[in-house]
PDB file of N, CA and C in Angstrom:
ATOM      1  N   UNK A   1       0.853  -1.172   0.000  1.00  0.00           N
ATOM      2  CA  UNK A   1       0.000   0.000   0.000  1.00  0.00           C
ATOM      3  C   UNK A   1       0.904   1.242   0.000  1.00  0.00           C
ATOM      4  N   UNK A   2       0.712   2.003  -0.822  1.00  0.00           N
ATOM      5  CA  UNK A   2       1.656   3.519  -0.699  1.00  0.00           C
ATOM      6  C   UNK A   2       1.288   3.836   0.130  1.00  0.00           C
ATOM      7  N   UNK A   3       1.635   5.701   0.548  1.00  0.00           N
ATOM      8  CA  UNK A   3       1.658   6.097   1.138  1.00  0.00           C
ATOM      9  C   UNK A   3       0.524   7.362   0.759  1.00  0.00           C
ATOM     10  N   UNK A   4       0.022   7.289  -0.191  1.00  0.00           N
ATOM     11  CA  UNK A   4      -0.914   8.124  -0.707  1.00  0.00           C
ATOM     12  C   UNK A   4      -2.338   6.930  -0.531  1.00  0.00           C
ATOM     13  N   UNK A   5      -2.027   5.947  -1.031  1.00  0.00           N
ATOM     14  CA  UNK A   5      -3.073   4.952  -0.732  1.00  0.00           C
ATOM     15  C   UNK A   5      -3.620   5.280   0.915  1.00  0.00           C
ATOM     16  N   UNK A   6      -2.931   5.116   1.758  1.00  0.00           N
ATOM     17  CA  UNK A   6      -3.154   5.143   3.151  1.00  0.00           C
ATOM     18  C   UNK A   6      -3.567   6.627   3.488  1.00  0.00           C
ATOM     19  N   UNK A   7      -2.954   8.019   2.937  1.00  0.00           N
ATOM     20  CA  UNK A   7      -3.708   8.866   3.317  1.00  0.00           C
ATOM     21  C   UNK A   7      -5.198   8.767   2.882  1.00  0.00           C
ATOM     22  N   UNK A   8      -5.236   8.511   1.505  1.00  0.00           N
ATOM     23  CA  UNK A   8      -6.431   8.698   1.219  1.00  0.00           C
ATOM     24  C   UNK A   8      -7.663   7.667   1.958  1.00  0.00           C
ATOM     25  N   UNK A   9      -7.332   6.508   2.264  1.00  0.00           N
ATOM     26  CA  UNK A   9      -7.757   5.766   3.220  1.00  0.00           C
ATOM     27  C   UNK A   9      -8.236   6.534   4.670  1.00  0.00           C
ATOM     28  N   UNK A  10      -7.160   6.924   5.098  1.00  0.00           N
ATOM     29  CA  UNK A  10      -7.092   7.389   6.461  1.00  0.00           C
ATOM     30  C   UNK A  10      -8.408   8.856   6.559  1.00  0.00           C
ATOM     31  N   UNK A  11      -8.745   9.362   5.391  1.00  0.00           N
ATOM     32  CA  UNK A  11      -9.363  10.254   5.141  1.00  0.00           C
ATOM     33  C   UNK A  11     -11.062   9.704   4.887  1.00  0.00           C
ATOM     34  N   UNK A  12     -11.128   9.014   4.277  1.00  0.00           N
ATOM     35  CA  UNK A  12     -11.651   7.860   4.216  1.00  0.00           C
ATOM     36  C   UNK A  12     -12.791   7.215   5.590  1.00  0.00           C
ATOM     37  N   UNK A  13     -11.584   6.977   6.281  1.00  0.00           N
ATOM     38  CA  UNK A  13     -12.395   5.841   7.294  1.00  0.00           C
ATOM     39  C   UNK A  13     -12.532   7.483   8.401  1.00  0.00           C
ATOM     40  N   UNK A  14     -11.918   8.337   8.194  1.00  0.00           N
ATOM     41  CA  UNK A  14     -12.315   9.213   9.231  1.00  0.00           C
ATOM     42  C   UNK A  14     -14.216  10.195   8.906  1.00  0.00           C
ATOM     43  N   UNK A  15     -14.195   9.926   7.688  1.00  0.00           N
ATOM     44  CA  UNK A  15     -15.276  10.410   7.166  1.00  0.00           C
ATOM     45  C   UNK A  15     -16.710   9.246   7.122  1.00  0.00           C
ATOM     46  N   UNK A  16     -15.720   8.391   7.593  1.00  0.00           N
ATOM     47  CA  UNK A  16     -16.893   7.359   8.097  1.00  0.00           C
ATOM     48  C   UNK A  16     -17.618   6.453   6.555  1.00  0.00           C
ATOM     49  N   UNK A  17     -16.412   6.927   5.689  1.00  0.00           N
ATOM     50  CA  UNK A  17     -16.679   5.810   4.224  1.00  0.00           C
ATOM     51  C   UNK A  17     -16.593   4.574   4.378  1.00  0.00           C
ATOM     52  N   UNK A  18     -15.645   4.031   5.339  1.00  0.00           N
ATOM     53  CA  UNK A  18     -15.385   2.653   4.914  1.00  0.00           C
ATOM     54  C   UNK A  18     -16.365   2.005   5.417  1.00  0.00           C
ATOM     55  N   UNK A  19     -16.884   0.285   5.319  1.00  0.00           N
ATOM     56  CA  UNK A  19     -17.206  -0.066   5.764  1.00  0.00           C
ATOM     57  C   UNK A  19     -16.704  -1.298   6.212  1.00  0.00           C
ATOM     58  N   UNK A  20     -17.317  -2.177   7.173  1.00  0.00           N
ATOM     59  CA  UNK A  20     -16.289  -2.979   7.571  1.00  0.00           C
ATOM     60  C   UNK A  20     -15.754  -3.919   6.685  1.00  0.00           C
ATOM     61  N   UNK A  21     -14.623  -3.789   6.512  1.00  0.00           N
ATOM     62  CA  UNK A  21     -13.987  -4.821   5.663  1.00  0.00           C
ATOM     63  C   UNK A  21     -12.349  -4.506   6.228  1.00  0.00           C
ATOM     64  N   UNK A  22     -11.630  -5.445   5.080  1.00  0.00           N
ATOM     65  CA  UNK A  22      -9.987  -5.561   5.676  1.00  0.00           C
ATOM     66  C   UNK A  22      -9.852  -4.627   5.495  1.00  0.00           C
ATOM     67  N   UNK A  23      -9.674  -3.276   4.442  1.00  0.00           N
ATOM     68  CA  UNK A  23      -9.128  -1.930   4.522  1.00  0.00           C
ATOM     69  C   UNK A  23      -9.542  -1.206   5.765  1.00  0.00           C
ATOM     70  N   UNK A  24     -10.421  -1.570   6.579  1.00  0.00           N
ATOM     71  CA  UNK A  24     -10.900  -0.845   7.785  1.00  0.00           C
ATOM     72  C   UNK A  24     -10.420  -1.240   8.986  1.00  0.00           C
ATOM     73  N   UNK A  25      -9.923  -2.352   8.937  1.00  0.00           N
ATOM     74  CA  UNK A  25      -8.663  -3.182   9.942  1.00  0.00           C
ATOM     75  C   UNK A  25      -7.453  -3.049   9.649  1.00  0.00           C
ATOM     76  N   UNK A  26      -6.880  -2.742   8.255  1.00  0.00           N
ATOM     77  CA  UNK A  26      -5.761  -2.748   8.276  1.00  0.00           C
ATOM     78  C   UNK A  26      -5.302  -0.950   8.423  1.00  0.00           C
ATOM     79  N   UNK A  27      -6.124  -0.222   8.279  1.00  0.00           N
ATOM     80  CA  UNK A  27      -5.918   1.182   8.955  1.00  0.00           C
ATOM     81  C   UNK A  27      -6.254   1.429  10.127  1.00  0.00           C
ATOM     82  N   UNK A  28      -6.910   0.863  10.854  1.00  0.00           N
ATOM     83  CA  UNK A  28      -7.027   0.956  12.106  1.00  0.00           C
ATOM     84  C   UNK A  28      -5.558   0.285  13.135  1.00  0.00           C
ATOM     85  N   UNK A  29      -5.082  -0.918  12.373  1.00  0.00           N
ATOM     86  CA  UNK A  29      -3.823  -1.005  12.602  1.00  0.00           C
ATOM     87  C   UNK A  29      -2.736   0.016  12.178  1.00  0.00           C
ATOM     88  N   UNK A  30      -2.693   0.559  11.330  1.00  0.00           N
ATOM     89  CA  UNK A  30      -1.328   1.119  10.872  1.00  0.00           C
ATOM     90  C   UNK A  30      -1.686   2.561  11.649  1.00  0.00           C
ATOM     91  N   UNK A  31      -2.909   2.633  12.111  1.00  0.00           N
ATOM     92  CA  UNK A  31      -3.280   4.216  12.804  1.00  0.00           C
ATOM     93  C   UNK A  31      -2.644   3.833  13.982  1.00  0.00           C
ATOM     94  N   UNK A  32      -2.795   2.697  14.975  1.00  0.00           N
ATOM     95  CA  UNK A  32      -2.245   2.422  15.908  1.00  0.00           C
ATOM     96  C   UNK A  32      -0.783   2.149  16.069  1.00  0.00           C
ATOM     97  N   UNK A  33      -0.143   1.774  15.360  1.00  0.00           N
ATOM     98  CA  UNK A  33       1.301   1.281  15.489  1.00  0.00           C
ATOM     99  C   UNK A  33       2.200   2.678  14.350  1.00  0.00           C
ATOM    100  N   UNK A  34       1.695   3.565  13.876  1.00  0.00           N
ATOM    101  CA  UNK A  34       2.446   4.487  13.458  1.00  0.00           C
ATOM    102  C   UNK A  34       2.614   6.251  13.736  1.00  0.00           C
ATOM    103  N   UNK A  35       3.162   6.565  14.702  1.00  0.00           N
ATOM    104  CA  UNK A  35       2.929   7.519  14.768  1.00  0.00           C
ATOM    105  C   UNK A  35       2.264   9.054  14.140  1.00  0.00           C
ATOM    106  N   UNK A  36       3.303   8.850  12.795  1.00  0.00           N
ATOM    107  CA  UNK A  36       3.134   9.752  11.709  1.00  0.00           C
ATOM    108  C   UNK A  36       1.370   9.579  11.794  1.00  0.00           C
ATOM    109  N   UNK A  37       1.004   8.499  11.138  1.00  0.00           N
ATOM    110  CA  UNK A  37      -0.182   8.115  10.920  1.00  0.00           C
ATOM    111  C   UNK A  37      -1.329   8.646  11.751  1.00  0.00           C
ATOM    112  N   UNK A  38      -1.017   8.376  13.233  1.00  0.00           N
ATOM    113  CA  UNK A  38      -2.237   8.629  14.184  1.00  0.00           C
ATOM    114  C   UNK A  38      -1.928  10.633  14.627  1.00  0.00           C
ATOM    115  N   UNK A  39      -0.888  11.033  14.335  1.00  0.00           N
ATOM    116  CA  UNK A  39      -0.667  12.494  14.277  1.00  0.00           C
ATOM    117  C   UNK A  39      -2.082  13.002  12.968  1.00  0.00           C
ATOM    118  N   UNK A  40      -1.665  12.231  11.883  1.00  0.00           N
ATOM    119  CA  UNK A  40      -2.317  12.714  10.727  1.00  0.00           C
ATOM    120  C   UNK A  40      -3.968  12.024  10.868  1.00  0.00           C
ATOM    121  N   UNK A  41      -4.222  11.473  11.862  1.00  0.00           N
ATOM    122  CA  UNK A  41      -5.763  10.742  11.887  1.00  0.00           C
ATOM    123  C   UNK A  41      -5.912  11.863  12.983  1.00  0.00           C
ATOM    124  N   UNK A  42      -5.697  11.999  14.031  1.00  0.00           N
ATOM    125  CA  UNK A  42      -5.971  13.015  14.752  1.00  0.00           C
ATOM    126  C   UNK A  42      -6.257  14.452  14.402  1.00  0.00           C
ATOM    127  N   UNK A  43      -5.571  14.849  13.369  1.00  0.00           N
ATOM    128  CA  UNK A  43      -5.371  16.383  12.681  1.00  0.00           C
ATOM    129  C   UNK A  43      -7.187  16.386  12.477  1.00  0.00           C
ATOM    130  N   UNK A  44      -7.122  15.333  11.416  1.00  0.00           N
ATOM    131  CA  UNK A  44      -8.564  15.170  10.356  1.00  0.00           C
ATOM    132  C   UNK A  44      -9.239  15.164  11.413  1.00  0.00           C
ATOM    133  N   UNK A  45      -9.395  14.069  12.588  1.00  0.00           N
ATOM    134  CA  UNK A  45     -10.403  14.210  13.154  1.00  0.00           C
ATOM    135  C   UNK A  45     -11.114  15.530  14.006  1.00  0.00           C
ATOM    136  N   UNK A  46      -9.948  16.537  14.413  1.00  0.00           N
ATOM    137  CA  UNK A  46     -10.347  17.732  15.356  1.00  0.00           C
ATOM    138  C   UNK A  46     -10.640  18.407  14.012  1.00  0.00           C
ATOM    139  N   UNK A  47      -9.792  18.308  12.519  1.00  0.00           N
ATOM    140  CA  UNK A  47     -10.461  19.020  11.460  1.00  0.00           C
ATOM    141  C   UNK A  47     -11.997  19.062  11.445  1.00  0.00           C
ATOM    142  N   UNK A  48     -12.205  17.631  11.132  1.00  0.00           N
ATOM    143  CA  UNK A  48     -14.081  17.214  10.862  1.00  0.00           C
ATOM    144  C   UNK A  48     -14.650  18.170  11.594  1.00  0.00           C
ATOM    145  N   UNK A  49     -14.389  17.858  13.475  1.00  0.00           N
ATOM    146  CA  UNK A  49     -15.033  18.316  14.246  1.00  0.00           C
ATOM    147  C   UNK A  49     -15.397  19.376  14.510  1.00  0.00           C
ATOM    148  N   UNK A  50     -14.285  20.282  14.020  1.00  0.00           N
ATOM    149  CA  UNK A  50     -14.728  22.281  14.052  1.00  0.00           C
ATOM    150  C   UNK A  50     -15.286  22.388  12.834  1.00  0.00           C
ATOM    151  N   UNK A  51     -15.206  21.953  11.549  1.00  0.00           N
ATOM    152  CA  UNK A  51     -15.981  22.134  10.575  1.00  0.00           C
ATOM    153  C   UNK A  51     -17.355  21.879  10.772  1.00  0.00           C
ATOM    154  N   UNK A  52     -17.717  20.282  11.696  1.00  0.00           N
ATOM    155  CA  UNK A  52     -19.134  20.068  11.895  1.00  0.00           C
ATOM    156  C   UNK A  52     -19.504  21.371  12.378  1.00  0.00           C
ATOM    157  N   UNK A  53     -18.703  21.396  13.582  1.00  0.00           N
ATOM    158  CA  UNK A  53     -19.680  22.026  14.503  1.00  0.00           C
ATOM    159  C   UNK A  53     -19.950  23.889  13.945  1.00  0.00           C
ATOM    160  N   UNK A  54     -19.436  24.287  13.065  1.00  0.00           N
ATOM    161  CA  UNK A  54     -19.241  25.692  12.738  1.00  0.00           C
ATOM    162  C   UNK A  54     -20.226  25.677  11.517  1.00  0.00           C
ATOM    163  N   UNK A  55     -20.200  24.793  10.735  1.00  0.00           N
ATOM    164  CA  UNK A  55     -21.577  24.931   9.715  1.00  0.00           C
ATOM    165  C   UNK A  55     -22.768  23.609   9.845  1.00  0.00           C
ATOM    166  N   UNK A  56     -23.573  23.665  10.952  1.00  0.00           N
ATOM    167  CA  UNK A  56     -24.522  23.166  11.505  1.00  0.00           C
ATOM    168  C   UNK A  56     -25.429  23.758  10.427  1.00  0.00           C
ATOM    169  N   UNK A  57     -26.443  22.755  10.167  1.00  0.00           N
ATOM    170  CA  UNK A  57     -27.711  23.008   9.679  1.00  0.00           C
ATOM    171  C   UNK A  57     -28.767  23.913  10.084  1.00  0.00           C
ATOM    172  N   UNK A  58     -29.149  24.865   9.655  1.00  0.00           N
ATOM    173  CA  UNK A  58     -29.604  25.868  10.416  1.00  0.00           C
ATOM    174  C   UNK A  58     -30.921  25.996   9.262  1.00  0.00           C
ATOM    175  N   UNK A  59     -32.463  25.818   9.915  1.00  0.00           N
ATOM    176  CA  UNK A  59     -33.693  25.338   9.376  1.00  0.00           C
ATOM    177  C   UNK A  59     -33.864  26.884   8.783  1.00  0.00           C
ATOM    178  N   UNK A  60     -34.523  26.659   7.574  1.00  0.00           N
ATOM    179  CA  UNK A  60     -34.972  27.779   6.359  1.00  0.00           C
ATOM    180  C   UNK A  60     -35.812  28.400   6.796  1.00  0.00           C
ATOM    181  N   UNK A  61     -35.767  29.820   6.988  1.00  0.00           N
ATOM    182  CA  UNK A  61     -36.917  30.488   7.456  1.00  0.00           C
ATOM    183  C   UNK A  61     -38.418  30.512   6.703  1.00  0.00           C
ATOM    184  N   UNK A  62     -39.431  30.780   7.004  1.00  0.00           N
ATOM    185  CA  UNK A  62     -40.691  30.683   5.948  1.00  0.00           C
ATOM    186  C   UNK A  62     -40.497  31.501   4.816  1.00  0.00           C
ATOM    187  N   UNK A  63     -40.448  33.037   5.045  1.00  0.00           N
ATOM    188  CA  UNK A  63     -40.818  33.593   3.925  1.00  0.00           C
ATOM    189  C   UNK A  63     -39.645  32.925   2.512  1.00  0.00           C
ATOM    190  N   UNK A  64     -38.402  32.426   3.312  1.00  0.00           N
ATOM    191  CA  UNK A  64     -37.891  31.523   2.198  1.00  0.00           C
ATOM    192  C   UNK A  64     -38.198  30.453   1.248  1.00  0.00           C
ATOM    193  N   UNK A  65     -39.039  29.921   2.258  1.00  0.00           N
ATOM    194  CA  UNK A  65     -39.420  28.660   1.482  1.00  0.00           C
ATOM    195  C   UNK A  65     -41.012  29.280   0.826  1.00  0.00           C
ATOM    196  N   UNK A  66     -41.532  30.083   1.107  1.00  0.00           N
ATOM    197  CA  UNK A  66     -42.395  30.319   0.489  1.00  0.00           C
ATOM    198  C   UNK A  66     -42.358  30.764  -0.506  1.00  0.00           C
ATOM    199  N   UNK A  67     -41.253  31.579  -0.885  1.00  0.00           N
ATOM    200  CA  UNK A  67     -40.763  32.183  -2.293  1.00  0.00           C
ATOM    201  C   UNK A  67     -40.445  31.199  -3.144  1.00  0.00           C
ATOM    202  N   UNK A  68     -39.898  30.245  -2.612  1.00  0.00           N
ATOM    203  CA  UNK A  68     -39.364  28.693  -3.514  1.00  0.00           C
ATOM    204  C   UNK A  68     -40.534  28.432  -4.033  1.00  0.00           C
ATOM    205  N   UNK A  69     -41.408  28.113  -3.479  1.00  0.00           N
ATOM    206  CA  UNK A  69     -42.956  27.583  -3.797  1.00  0.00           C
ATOM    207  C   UNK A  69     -43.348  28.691  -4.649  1.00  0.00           C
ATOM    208  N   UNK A  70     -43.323  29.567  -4.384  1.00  0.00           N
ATOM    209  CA  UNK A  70     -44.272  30.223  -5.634  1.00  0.00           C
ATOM    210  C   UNK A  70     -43.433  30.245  -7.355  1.00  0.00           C
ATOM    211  N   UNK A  71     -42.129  30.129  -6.644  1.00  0.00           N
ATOM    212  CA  UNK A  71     -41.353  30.360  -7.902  1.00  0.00           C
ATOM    213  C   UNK A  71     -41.463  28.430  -8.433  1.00  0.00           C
ATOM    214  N   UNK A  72     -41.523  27.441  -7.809  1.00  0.00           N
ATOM    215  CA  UNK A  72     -41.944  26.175  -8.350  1.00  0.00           C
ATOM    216  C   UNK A  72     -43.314  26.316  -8.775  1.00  0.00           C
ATOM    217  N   UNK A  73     -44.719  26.715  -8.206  1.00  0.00           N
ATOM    218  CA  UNK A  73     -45.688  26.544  -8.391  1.00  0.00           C
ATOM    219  C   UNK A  73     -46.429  27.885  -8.962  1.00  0.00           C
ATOM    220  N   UNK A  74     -45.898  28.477 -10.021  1.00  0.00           N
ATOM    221  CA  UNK A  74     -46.561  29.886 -10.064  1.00  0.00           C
ATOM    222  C   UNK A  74     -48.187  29.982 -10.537  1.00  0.00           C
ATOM    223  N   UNK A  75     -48.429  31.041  -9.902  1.00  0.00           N
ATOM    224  CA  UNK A  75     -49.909  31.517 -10.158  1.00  0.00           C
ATOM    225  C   UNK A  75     -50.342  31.104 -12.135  1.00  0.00           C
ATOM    226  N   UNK A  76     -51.719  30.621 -11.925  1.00  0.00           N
ATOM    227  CA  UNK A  76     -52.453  30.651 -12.922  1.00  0.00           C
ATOM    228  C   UNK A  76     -52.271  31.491 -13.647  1.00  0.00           C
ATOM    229  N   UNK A  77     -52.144  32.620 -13.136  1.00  0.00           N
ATOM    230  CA  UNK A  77     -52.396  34.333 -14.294  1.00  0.00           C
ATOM    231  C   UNK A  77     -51.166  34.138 -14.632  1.00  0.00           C
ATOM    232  N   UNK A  78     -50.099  34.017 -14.103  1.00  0.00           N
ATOM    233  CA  UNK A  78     -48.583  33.870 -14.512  1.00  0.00           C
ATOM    234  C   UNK A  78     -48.377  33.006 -15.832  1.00  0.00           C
ATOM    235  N   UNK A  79     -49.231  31.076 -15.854  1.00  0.00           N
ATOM    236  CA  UNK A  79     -48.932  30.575 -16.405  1.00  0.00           C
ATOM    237  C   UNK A  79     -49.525  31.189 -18.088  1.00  0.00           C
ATOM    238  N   UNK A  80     -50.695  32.119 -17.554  1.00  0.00           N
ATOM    239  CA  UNK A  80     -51.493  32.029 -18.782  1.00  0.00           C
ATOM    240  C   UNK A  80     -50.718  33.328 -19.273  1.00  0.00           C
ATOM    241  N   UNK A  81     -49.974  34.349 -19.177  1.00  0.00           N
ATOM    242  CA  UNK A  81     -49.500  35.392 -19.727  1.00  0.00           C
ATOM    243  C   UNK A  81     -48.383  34.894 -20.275  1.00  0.00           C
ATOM    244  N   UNK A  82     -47.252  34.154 -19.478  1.00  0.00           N
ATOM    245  CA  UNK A  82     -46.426  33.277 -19.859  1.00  0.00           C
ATOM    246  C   UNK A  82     -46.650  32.813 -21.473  1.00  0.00           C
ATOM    247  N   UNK A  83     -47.470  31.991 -21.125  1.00  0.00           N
ATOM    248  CA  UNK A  83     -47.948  30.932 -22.809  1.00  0.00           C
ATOM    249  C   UNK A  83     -48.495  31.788 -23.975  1.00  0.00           C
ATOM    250  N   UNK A  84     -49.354  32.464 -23.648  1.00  0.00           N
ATOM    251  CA  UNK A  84     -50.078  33.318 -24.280  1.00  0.00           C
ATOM    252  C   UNK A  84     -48.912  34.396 -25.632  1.00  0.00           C
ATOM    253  N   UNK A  85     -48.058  35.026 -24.369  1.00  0.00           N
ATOM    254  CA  UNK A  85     -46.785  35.307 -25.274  1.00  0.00           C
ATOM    255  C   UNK A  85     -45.780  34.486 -26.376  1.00  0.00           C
ATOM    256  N   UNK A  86     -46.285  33.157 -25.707  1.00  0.00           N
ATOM    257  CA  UNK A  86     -45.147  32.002 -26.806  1.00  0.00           C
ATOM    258  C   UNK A  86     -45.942  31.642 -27.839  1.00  0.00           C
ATOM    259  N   UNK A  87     -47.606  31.929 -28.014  1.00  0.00           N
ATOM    260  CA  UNK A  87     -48.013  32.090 -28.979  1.00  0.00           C
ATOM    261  C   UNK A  87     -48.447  32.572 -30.317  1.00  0.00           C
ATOM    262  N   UNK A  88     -47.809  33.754 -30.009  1.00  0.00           N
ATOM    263  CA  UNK A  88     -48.219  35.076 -30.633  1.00  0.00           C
ATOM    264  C   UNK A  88     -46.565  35.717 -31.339  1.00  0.00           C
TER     265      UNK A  88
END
């Protein structure tokens, strides 16, 4: 396994891609027995963690979503001035 193989791995299982299989044991070993390695699993992980926590999902206010809706579902008079023009 390179050494690019294993970062990208290590990036990987910290993002919670892998699933269980041997690539998920055999980085969990090389995280444990290599320093370099568990320096660079640690980085990512306090990375993830201020990123989670700094752009949290924060719920759409109404008059937002209400504008969505009208602009998906527009008024009758809309559709018929709309068409009316593509006819003429």
């Amino acid at each position: 396994m390179t050494q690019e193989n294993i970062e990208k791995l290590i990036t990987s299982y910290v993002d919670g891609e892998l699933t269980e299989s041997p690539d998920t044991n055999d980085i969990k070993d090389l995280i444990e027995k290599d320093r370099g390695l568990k320096l660079d699993y640690s980085v990512q992980v306090f990375i993830k963690s201020i990123i989670s926590e700094r752009l949290k999902i924060k719920p759409v206010p109404e008059r937002i979503k209400n504008k969505i809706i009208r602009k998906i579902n527009p008024s009758k008079k809309f559709l018929a001035t709309f068409f009316s023009r593509l006819l003429f």
